[in-house]
Protein backbone atom coordinates (compact mmCIF):
# COMPACT_ATOMS: atom_id res chain seq x y z
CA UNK A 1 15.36 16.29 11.17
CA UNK A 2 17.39 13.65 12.70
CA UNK A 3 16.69 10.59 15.07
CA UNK A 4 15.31 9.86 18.46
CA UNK A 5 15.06 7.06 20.90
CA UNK A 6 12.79 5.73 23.82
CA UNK A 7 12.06 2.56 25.81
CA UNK A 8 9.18 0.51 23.49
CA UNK A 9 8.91 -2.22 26.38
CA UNK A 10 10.98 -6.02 27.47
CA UNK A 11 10.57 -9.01 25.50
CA UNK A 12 12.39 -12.03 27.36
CA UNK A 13 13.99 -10.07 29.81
CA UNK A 14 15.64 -7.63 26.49
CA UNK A 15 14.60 -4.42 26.37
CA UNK A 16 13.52 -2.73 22.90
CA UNK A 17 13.95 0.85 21.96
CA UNK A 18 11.69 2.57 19.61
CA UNK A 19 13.63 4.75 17.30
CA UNK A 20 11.97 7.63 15.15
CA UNK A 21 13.70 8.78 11.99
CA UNK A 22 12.31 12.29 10.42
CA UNK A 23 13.89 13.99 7.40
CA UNK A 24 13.56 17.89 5.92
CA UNK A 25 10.04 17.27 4.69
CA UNK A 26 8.67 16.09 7.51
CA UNK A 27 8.42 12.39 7.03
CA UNK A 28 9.08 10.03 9.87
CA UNK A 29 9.03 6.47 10.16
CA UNK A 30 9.27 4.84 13.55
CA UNK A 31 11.71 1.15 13.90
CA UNK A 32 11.62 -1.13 17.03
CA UNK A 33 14.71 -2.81 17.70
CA UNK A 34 12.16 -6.23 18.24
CA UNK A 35 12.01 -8.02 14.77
CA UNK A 36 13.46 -4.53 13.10
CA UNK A 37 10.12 -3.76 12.56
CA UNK A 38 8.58 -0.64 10.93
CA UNK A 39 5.96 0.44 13.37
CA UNK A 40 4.85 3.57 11.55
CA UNK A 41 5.60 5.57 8.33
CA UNK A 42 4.17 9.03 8.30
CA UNK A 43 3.91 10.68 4.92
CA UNK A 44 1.61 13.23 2.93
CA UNK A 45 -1.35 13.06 0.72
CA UNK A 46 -1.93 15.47 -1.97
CA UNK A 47 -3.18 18.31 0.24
CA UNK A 48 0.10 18.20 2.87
CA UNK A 49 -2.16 15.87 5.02
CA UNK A 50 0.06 13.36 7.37
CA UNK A 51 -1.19 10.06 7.61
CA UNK A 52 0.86 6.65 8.69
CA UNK A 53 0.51 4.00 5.65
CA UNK A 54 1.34 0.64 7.55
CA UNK A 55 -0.87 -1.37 9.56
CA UNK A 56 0.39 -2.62 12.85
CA UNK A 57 -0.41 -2.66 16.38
CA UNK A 58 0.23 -0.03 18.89
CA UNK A 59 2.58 -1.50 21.58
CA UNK A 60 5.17 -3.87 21.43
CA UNK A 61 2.29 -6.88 22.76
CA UNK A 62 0.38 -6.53 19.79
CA UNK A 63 3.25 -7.06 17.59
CA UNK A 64 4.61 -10.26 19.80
CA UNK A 65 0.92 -12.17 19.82
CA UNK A 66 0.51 -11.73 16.28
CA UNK A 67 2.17 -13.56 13.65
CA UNK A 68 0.74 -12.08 10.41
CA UNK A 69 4.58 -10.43 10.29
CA UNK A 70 4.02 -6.54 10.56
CA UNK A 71 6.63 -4.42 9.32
CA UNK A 72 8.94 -6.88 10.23
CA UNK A 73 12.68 -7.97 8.91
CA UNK A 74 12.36 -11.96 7.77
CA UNK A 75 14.73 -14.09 7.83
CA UNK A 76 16.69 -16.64 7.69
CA UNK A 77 14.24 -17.72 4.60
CA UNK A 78 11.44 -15.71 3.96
CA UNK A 79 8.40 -17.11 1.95
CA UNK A 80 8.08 -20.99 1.96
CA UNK A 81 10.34 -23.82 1.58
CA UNK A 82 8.04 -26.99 0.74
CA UNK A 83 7.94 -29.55 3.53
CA UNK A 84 10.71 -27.49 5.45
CA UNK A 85 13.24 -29.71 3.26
CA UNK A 86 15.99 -28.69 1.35
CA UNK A 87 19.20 -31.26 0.71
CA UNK A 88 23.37 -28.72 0.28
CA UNK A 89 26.05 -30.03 -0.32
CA UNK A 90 24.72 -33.95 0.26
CA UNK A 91 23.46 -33.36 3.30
CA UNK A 92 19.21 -33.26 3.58
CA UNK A 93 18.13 -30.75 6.36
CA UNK A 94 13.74 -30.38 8.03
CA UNK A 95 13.49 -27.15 8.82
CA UNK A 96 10.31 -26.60 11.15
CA UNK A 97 6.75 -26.42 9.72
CA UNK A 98 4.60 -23.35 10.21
CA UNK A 99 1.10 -25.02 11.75
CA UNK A 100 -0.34 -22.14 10.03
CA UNK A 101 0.60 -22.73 7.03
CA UNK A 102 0.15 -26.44 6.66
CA UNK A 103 3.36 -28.04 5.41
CA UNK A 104 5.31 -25.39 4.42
CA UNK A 105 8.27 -23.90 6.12
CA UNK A 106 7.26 -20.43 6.55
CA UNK A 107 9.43 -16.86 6.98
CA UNK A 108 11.88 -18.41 8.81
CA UNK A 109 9.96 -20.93 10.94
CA UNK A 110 8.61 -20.67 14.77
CA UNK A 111 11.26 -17.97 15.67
CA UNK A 112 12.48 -16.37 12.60
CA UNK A 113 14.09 -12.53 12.36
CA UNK A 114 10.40 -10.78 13.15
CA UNK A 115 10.41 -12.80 16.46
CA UNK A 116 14.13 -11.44 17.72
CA UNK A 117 15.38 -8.44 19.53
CA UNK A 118 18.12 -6.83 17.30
CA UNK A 119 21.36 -5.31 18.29
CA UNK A 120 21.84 -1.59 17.64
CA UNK A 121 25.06 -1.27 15.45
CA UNK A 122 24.89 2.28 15.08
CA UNK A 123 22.49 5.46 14.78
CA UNK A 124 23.51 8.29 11.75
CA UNK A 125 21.70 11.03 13.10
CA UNK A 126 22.32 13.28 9.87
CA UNK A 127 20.59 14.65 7.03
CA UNK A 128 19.81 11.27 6.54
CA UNK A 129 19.42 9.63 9.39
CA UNK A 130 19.78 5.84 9.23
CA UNK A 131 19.78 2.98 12.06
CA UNK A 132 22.06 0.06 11.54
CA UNK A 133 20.79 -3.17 13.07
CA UNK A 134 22.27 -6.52 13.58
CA UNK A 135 21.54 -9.89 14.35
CA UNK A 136 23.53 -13.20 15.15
CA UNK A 137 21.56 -16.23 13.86
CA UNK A 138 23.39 -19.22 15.27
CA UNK A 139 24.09 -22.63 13.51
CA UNK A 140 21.45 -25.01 13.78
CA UNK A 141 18.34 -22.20 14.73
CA UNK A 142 15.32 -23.33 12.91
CA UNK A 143 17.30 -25.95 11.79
CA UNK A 144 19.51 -24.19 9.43
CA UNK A 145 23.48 -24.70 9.06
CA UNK A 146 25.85 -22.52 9.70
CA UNK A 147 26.25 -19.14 11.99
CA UNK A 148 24.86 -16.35 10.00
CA UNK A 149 25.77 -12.51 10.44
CA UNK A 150 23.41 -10.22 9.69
CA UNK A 151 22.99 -6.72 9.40
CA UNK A 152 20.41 -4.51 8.07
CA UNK A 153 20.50 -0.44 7.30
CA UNK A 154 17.17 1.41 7.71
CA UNK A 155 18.04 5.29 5.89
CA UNK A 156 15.21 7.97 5.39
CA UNK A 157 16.60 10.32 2.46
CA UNK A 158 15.57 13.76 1.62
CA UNK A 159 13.44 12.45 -1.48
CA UNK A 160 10.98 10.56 1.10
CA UNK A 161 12.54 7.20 0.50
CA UNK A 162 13.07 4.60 2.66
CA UNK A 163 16.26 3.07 1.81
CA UNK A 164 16.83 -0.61 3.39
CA UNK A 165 19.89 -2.04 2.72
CA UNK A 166 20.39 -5.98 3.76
CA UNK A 167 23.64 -7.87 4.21
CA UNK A 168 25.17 -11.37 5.53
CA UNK A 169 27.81 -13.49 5.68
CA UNK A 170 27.83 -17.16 6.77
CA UNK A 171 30.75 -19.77 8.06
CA UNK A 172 28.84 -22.34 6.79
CA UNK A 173 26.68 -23.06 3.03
CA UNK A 174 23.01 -22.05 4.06
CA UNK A 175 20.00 -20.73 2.20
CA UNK A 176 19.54 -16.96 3.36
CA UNK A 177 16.48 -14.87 1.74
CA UNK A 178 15.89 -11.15 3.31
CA UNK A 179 12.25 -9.02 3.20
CA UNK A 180 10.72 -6.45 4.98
CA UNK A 181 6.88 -7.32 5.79
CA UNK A 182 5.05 -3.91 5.92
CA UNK A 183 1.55 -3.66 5.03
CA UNK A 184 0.66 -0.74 2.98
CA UNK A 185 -1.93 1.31 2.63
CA UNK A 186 -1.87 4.28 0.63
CA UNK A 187 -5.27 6.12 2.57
CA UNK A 188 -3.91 5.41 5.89
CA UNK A 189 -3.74 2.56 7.93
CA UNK A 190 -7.49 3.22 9.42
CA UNK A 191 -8.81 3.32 6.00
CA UNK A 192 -10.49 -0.10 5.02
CA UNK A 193 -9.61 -2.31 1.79
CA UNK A 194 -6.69 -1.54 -0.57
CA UNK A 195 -9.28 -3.08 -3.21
CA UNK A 196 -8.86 0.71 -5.03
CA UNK A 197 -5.24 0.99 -5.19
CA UNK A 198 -4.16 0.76 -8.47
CA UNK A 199 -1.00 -1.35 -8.97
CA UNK A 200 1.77 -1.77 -12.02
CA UNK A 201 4.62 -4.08 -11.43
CA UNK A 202 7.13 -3.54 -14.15
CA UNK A 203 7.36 -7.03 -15.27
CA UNK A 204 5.66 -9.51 -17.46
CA UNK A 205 6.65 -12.77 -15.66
CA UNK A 206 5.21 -14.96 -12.83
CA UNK A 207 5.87 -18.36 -11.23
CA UNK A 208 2.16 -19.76 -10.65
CA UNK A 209 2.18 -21.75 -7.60
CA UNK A 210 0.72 -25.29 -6.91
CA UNK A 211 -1.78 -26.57 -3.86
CA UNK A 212 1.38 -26.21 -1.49
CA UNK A 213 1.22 -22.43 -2.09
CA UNK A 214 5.09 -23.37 -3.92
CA UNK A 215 6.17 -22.91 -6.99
CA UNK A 216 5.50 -24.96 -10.09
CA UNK A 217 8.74 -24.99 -12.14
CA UNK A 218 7.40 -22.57 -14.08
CA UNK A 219 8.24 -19.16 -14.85
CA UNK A 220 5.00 -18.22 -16.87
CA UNK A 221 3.70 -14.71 -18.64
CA UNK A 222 1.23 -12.52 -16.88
CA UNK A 223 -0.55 -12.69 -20.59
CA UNK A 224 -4.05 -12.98 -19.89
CA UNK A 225 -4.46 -13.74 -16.30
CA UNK A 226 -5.23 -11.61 -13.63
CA UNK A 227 -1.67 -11.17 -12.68
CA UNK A 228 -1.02 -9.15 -15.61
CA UNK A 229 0.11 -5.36 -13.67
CA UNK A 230 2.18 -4.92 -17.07
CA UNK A 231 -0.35 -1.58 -17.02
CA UNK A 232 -2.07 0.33 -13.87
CA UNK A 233 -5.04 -1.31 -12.57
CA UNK A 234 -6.98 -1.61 -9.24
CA UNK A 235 -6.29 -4.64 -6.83
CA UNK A 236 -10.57 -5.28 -7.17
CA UNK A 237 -9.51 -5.77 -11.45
CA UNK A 238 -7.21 -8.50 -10.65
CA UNK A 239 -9.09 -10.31 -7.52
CA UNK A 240 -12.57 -10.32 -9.14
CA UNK A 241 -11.38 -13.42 -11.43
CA UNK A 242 -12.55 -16.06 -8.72
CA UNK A 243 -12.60 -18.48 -11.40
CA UNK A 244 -8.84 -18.24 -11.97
CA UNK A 245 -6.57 -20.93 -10.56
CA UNK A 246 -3.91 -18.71 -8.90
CA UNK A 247 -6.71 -16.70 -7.88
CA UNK A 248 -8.57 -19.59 -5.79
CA UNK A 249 -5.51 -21.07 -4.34
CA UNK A 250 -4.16 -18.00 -2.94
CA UNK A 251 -7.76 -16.09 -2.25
CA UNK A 252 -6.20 -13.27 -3.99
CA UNK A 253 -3.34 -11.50 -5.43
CA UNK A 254 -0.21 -13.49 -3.45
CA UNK A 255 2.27 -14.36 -6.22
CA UNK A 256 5.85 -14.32 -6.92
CA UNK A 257 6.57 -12.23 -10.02
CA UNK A 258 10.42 -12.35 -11.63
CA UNK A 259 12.07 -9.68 -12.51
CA UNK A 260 15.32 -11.79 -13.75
CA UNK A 261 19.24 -11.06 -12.84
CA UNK A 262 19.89 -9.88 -9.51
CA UNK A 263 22.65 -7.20 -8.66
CA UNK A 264 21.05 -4.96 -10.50
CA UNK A 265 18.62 -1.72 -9.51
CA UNK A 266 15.37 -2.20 -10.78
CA UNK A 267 12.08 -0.72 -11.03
CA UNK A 268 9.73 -3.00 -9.28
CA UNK A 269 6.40 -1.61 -8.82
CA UNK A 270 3.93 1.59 -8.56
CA UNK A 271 1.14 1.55 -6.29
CA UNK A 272 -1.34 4.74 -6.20
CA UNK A 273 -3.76 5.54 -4.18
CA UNK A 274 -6.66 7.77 -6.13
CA UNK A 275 -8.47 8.56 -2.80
CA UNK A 276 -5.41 10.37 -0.74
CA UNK A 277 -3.44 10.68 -4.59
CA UNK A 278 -0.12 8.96 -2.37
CA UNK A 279 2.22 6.92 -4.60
CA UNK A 280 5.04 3.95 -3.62
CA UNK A 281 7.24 3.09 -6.06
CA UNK A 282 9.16 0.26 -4.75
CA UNK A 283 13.05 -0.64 -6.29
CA UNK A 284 16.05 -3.23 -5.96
CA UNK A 285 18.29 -5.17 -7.26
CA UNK A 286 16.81 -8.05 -5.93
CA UNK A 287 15.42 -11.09 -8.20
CA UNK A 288 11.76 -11.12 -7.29
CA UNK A 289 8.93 -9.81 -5.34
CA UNK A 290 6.09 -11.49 -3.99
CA UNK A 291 2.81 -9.05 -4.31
CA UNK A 292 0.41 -9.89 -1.31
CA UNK A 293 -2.47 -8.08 -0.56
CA UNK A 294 -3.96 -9.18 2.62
CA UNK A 295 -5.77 -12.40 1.62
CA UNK A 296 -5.32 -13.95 5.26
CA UNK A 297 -6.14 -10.64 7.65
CA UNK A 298 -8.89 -11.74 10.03
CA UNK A 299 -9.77 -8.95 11.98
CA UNK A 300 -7.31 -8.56 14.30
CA UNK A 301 -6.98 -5.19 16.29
CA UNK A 302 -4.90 -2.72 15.21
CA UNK A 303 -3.36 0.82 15.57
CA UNK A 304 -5.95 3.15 17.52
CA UNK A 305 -9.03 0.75 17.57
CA UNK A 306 -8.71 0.04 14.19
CA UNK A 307 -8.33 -3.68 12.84
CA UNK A 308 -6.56 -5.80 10.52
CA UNK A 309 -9.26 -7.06 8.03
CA UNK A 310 -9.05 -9.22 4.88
CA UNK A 311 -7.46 -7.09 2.16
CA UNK A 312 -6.81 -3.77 3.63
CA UNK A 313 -3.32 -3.87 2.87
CA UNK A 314 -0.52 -4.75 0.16
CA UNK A 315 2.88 -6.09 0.91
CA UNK A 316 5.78 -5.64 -1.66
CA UNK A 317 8.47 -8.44 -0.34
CA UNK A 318 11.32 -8.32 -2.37
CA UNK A 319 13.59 -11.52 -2.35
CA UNK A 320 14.30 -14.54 -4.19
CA UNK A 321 11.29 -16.86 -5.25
CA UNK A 322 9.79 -18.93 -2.80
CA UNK A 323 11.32 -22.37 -2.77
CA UNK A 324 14.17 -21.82 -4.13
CA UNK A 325 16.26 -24.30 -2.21
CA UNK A 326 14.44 -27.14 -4.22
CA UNK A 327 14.76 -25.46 -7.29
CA UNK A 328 17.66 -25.41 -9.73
CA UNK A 329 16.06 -23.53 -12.33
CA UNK A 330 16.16 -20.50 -9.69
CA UNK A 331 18.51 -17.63 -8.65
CA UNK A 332 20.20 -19.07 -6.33
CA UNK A 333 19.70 -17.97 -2.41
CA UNK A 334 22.88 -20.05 -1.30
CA UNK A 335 25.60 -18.13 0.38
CA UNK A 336 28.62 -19.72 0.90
CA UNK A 337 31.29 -18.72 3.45
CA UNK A 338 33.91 -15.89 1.91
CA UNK A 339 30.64 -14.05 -0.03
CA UNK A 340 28.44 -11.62 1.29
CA UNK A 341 24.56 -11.24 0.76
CA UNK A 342 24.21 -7.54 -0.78
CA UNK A 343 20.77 -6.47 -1.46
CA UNK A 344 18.87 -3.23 -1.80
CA UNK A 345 15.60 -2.60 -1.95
CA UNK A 346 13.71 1.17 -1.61
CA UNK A 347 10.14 2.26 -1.16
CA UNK A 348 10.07 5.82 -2.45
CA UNK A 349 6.57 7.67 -1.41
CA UNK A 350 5.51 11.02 -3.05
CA UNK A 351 1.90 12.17 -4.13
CA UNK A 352 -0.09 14.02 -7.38
């Protein structure tokens, strides 16, 4: 039990430490200081097996050539803000646009969180253990007002949760919108497609998206479509509608689903894996989740020769709905200077 350190490599002349977390049962999870990333997440399968369940690379290179986000913290604004433009308090602000994904503003632009070395605030090497990180996000980076200070808590508890708790504060109005970006998979990273992996999101509501991959102004039901998780079924159940709008424009499952008031602890999702019989059941108090599972992987290698292909992973990013700048209708992501940004979300693992 406990926590450990070593040297994961330099990136722009700052080093980054690797930091392994292991409770009483035996699970670890491994957390670079470079984009806060989770690296690795070693849990059991029904028969005591240890496997890791996130994809990733396995040295720090991998995970700075790459921008499909692995395990990463995002920030300032993760998810999309349509044309990069968002107009507070009178004043109209262009945020840089993602080349990659056309016009959009995208997870916090060219150098968001997942592209920064964190500070170290402190290291709880306990029954617990839990790694504080933080993270000074000037006025004006990417384009955004206002000097943001940010600090996220990484805890492994005894019930083989990973506990991530995310705060700010701000001197200045600015959007802010926190996620972690790990890919899941339930067999193992090595494993191929997550097309088995049966999924219930404890929700009924959705906000379909347009060509832009942004949001329509509509919070719609699940009700017939292939978003509807309101009951377990397999990823293949949902992405086998090709006819479907939201299916087509996204290639897949990649949808914002509402869950309604934030501040409050909620049960977001349960994702089972019949193969290895592994579950995650994901919680927060957050106001939405986008579900992705892996429509844009192209094949990139991975962990141990493996590789990163279409669909063999799941993402569960809580945070507030994509756009949400533009949108009145919406939570909203504004923090103003005197509040703090207070959000929880967990990823509890445990097996049949």
């Amino acid at each position: 039990m406990g926590i450990t350190r070593k040297d994961f490599g330099v990136v722009d002349g700052k080093p980054v430490d690797l930091y392994t977390l292991t409770n009483k049962n035996g699970m670890t999870v491994n957390i670079m200081t470079y984009g806060g990333a989770m690296v690795n997440i070693l849990v059991p399968d029904r028969n005591g097996e240890f496997d890791d369940v996130i994809l990733g690379f396995d040295d720090l290179e991998g995970y700075v050539g790459h921008d499909t986000y692995q395990g990463a913290l995002i920030g300032r604004y993760c998810n999309r803000i349509y044309q990069g433009k968002f107009t507070l308090n009178g004043v109209d602000y262009q945020l840089p646009v993602n080349e990659s994904n056309g016009i959009n503003h995208l997870h916090g632009g060219h150098k968001g969180y997942d592209k920064r070395v964190w500070n170290v605030l402190y290291v709880a090497d306990y029954a617990e253990p839990s790694l504080s990180l933080t993270l000074t996000d000037e006025d004006g980076m990417e384009g955004y007002p206002g000097t943001v200070e940010v600090n996220v808590i990484y805890t492994l508890t005894e019930d083989n949760s990973i506990k991530i708790e995310y705060y700010a504060t701000t001197d200045k109005p600015t959007p802010v919108n926190l996620t972690n970006h790990s890919y899941f998979n339930l067999n193992g990273y090595h494993s191929g497609d997550i097309l088995n992996h049966r999924a219930q999101l404890y929700t009924d509501k959705f906000t379909p998206f347009n060509e832009a991959f942004c949001p329509t102004g509509e919070i719609a039901s699940v009700k017939g479509t292939p978003y509807d998780f309101t009951e377990p079924k397999s990823i293949y159940d949902a992405v086998k509608h090709t006819e479907d709008e939201q299916i087509r424009i996204n290639l897949g499952v990649d949808n914002s689903f509402f869950y309604g008031r934030k501040g409050i602890m909620k049960h977001f999702a349960t994702i089972y894996a019949p193969e290895s019989g592994r579950i995650l059941d994901c919680y927060s108090d957050q106001t939405a989740m986008q579900f992705y599972c892996g429509n844009y992987l192209k094949g990139t290698p991975g962990k141990n020769g493996s590789k990163l292909n279409y669909r063999n992973a799941l993402c569960l990013e809580t945070q507030y709905t994509p756009n949400s700048p533009n949108n009145d209708w919406l939570p909203s992501c504004i923090l103003n200077p005197g509040e703090e940004y207070h959000f929880t979300t967990i990823y509890k693992f445990s097996h049949d």
